[in-house]
N, C-alpha and C. Protein backbone atom coordinates (compact mmCIF):
# COMPACT_ATOMS: atom_id res chain seq x y z
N UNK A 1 8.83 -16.05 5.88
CA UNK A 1 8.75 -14.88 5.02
C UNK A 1 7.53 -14.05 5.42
N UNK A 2 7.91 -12.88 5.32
CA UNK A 2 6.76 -12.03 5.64
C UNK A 2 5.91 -11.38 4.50
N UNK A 3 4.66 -10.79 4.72
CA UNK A 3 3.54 -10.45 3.50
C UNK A 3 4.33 -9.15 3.71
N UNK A 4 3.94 -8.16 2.60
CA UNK A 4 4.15 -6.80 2.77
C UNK A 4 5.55 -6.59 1.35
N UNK A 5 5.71 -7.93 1.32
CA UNK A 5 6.80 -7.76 -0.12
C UNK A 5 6.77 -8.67 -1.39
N UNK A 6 6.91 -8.58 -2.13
CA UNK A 6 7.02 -9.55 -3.33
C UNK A 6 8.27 -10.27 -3.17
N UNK A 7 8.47 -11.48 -3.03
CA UNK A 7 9.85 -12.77 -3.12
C UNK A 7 9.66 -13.13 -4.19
N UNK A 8 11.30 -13.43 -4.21
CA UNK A 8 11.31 -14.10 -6.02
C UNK A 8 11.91 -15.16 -5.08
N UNK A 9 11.34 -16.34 -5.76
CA UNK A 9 11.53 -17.84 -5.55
C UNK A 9 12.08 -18.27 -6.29
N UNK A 10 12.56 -19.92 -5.53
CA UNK A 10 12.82 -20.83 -6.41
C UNK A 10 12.58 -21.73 -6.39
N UNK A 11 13.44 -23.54 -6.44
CA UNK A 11 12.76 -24.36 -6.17
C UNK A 11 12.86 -24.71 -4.54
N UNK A 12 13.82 -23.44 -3.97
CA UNK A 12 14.31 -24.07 -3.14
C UNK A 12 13.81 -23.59 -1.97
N UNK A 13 12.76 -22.16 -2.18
CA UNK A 13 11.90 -20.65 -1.19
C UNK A 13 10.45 -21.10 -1.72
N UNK A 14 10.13 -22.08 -2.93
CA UNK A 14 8.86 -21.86 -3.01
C UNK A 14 7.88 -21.72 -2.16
N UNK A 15 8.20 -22.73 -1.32
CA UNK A 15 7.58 -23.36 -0.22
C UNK A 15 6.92 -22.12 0.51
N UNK A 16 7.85 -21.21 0.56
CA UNK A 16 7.58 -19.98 1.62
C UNK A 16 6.17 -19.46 1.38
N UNK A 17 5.87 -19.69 -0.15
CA UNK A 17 4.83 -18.69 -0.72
C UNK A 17 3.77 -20.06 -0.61
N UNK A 18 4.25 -21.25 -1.45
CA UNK A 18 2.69 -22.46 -1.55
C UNK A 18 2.28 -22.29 0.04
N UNK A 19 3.03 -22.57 1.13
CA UNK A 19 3.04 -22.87 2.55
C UNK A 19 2.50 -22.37 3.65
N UNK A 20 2.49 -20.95 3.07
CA UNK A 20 1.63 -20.12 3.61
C UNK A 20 0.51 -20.12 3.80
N UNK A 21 -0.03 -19.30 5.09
CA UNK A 21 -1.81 -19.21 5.39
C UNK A 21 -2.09 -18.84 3.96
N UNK A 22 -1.68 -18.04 3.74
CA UNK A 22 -2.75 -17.54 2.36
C UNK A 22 -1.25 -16.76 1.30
N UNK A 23 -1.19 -17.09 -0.01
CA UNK A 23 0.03 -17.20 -0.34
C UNK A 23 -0.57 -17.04 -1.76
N UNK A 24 0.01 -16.06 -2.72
CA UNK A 24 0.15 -16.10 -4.61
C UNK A 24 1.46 -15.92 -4.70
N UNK A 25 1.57 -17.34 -6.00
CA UNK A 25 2.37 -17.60 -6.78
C UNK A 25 3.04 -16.81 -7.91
N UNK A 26 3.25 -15.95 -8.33
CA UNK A 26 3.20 -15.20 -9.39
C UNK A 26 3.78 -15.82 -10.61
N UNK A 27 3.98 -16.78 -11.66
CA UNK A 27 4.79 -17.20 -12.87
C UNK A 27 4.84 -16.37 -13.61
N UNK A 28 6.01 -15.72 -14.34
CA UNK A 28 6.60 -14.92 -15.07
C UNK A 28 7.73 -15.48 -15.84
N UNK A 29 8.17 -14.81 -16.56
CA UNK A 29 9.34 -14.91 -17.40
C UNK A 29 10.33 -12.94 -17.44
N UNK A 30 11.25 -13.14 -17.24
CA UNK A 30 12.47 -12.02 -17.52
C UNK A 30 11.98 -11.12 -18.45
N UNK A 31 11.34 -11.45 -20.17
CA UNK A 31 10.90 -10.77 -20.82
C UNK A 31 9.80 -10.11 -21.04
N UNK A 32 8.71 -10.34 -19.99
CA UNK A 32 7.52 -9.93 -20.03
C UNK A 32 7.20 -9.08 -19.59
N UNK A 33 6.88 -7.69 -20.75
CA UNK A 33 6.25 -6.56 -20.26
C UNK A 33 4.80 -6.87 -19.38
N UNK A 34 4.14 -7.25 -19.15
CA UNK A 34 2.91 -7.52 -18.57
C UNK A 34 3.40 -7.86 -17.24
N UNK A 35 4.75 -8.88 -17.27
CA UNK A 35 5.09 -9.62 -16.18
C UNK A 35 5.49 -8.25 -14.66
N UNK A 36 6.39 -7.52 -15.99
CA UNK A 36 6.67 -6.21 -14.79
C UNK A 36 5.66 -4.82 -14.46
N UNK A 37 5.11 -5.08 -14.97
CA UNK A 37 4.06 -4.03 -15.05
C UNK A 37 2.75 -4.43 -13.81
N UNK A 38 2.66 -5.99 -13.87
CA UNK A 38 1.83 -6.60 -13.01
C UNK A 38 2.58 -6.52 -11.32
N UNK A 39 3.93 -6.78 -11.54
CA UNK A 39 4.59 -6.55 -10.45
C UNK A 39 4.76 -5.44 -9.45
N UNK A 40 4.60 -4.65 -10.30
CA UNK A 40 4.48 -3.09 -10.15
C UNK A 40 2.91 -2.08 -9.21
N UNK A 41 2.42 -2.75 -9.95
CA UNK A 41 0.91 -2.90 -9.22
C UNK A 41 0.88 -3.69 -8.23
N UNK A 42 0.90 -4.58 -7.80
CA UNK A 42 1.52 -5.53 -6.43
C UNK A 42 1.91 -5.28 -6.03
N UNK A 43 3.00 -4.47 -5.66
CA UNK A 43 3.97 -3.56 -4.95
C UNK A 43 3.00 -2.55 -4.17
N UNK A 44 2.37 -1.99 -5.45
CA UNK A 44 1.73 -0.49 -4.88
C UNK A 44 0.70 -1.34 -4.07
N UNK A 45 -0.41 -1.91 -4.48
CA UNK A 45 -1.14 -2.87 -3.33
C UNK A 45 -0.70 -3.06 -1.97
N UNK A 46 0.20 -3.48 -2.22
CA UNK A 46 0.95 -4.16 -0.52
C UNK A 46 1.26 -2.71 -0.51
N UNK A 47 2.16 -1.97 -0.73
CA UNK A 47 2.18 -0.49 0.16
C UNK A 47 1.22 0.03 0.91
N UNK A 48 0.14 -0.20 0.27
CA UNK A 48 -1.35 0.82 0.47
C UNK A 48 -2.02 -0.41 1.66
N UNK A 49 -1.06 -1.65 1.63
CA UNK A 49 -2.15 -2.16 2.89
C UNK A 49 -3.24 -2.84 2.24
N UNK A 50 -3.54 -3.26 1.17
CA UNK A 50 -4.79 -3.96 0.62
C UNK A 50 -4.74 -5.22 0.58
N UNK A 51 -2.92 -5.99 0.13
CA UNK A 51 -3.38 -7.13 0.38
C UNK A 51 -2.98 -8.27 1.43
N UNK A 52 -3.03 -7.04 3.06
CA UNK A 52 -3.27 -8.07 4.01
C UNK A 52 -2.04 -9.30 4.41
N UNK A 53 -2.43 -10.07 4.43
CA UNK A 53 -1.50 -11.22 4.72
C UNK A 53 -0.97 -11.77 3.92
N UNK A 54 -1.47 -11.72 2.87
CA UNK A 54 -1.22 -12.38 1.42
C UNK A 54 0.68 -12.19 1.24
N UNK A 55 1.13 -13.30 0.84
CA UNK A 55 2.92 -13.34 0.84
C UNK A 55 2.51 -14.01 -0.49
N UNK A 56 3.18 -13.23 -1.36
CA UNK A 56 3.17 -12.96 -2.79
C UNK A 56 4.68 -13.38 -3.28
N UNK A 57 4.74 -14.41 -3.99
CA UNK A 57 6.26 -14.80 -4.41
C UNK A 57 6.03 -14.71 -5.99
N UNK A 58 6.88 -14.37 -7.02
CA UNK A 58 7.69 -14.36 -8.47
C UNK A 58 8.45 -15.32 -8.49
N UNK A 59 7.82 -16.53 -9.24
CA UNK A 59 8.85 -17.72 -10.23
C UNK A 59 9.35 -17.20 -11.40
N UNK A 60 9.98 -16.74 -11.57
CA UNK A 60 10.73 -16.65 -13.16
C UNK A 60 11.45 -17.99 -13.87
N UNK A 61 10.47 -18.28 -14.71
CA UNK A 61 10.23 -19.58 -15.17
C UNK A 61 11.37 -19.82 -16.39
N UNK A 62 12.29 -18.56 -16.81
CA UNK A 62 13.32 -18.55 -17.52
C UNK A 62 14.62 -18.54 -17.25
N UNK A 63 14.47 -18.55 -15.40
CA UNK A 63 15.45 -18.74 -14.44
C UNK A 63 16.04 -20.19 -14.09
N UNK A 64 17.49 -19.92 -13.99
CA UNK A 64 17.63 -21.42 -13.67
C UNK A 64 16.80 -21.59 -12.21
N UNK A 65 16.45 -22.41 -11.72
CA UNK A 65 16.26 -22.85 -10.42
C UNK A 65 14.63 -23.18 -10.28
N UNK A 66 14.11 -23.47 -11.32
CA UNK A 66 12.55 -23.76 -11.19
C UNK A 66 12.31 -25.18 -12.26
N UNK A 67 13.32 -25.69 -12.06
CA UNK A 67 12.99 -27.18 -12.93
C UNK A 67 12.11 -28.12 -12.23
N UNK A 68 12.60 -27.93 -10.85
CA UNK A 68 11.61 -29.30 -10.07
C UNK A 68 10.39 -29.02 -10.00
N UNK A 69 9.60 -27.15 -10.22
CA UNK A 69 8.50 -26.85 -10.28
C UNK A 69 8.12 -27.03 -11.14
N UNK A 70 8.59 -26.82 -12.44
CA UNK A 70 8.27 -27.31 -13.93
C UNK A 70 7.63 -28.89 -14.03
N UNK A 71 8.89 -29.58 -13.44
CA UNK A 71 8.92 -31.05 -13.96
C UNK A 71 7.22 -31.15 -12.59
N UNK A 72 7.07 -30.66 -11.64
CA UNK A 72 6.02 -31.27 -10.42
C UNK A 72 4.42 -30.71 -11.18
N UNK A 73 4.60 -29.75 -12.33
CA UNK A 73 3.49 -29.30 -12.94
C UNK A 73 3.36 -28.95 -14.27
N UNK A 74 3.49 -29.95 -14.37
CA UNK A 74 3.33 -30.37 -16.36
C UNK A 74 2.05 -29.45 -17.15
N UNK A 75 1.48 -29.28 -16.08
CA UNK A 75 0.11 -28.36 -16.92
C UNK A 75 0.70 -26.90 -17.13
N UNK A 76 1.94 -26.45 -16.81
CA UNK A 76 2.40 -25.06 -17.19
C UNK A 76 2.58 -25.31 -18.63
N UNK A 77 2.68 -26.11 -19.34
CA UNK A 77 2.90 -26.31 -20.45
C UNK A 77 1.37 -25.72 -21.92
N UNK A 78 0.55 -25.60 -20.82
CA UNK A 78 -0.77 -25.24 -21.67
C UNK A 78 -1.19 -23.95 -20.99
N UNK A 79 -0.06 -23.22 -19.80
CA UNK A 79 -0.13 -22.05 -19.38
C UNK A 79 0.17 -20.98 -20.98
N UNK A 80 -1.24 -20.27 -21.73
CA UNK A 80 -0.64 -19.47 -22.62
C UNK A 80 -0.09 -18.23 -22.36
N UNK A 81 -0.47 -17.31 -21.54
CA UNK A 81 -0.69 -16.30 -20.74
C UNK A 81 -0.03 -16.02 -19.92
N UNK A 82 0.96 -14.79 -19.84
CA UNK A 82 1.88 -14.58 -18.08
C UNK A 82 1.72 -13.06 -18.41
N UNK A 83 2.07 -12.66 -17.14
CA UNK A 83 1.91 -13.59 -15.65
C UNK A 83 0.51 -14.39 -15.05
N UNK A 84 1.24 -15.92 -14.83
CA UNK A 84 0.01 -16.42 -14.68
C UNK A 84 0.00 -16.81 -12.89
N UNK A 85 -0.92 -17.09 -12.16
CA UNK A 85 -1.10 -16.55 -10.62
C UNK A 85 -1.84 -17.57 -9.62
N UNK A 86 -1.40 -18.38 -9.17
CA UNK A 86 -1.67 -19.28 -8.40
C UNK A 86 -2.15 -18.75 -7.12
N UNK A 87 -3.42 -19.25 -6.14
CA UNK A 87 -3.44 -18.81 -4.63
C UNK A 87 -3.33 -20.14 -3.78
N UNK A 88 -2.93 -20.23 -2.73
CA UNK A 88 -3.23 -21.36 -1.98
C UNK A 88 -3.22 -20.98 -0.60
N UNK A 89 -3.85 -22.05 -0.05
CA UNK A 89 -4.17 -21.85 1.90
C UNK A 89 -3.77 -23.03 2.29
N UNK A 90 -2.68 -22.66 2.69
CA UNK A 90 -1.52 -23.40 3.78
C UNK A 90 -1.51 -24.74 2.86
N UNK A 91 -1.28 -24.63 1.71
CA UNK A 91 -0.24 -25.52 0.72
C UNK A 91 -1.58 -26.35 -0.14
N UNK A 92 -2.52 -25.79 -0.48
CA UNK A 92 -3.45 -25.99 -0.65
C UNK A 92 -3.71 -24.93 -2.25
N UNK A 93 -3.53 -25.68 -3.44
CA UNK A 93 -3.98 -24.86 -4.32
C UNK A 93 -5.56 -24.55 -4.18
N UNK A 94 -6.28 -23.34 -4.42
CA UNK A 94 -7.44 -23.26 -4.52
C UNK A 94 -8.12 -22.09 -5.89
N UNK A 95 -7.41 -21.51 -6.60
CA UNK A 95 -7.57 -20.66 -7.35
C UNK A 95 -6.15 -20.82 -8.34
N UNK A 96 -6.67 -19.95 -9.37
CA UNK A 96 -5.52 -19.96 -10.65
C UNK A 96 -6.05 -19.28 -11.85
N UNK A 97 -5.40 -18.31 -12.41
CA UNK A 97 -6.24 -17.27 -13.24
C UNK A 97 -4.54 -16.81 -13.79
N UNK A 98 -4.77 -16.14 -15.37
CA UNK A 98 -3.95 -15.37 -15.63
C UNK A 98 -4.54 -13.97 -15.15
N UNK A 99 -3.28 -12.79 -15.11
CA UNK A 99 -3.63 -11.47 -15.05
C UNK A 99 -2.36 -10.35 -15.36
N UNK A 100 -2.86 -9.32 -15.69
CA UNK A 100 -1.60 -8.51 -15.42
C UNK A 100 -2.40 -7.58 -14.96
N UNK A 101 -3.02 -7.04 -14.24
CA UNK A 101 -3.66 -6.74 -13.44
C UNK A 101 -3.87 -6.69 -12.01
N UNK A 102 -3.04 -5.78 -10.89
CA UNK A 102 -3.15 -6.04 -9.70
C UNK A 102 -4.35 -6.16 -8.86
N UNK A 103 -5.62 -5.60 -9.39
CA UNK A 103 -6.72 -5.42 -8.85
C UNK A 103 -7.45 -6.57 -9.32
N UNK A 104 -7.23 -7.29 -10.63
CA UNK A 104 -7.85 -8.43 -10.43
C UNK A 104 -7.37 -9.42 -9.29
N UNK A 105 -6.17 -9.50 -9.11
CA UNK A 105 -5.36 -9.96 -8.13
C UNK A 105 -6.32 -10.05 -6.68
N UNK A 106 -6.22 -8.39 -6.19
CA UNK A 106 -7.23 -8.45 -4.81
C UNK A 106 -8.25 -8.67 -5.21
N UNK A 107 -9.43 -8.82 -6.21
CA UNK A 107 -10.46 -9.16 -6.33
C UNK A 107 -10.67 -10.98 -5.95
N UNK A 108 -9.65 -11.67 -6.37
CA UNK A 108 -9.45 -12.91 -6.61
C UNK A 108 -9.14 -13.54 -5.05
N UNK A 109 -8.46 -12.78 -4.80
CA UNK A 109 -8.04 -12.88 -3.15
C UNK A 109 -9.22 -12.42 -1.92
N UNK A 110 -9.56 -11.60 -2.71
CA UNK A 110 -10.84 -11.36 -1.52
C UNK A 110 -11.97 -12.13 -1.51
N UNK A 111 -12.36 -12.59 -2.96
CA UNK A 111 -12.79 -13.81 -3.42
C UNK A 111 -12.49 -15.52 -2.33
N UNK A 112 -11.29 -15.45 -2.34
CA UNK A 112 -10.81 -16.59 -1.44
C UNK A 112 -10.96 -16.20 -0.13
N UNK A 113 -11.22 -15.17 0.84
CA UNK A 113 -11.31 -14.80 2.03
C UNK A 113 -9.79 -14.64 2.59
N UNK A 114 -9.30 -13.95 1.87
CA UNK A 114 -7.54 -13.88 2.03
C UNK A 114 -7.50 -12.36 2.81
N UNK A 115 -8.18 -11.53 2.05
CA UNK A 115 -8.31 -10.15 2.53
C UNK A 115 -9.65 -9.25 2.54
């Protein structure tokens, strides 16, 4: 998968996004104004070239197809907050923050030496 777009995952593409050199998770749900609004800003980011390499995937956690991610991370369960935003380097969690906020996003990432 290539950076430059937002993927919606599942249990079966996650990989594309954890697996990656440098990779955010995005968790959402279908109903969340914040969820699309955050998405939206991410979009414009990657247009403008800011965030680099970064391959940015959307779990929609109200979707069928994210049970084995559910059942592999029991701590989503004390996730209060979405969209909530995982980073990792080459399958390597290292960061985790809620936001709806794209610029906290590159802040967080540039933070990690992603971009």
């Amino acid at each position: 998968m290539s950076a430059g777009s937002l993927l919606y995952v599942d249990d079966d593409t996650v990989a594309s996004v954890v697996g990656a050199p440098h990779g955010a998770l995005v968790l959402a749900k279908d109903d969340c104004e914040n969820c699309v609004a955050y998405e939206a800003e991410i979009r414009r980011l990657q247009e403008q070239g800011l965030l680099g390499d970064l391959v940015v995937g959307k779990l929609l956690l109200t979707q069928p197809g994210c049970g084995r991610f559910k059942r592999n991370n029991p701590w989503l369960r004390d996730v209060d907050f979405l969209p909530y935003t995982l980073l990792y380097a080459s399958g390597e969690k290292i960061d985790e923050f809620p936001a709806s906020k794209g610029m906290y996003l590159l802040e967080r990432a540039a933070d990690a030496g992603f971009v």
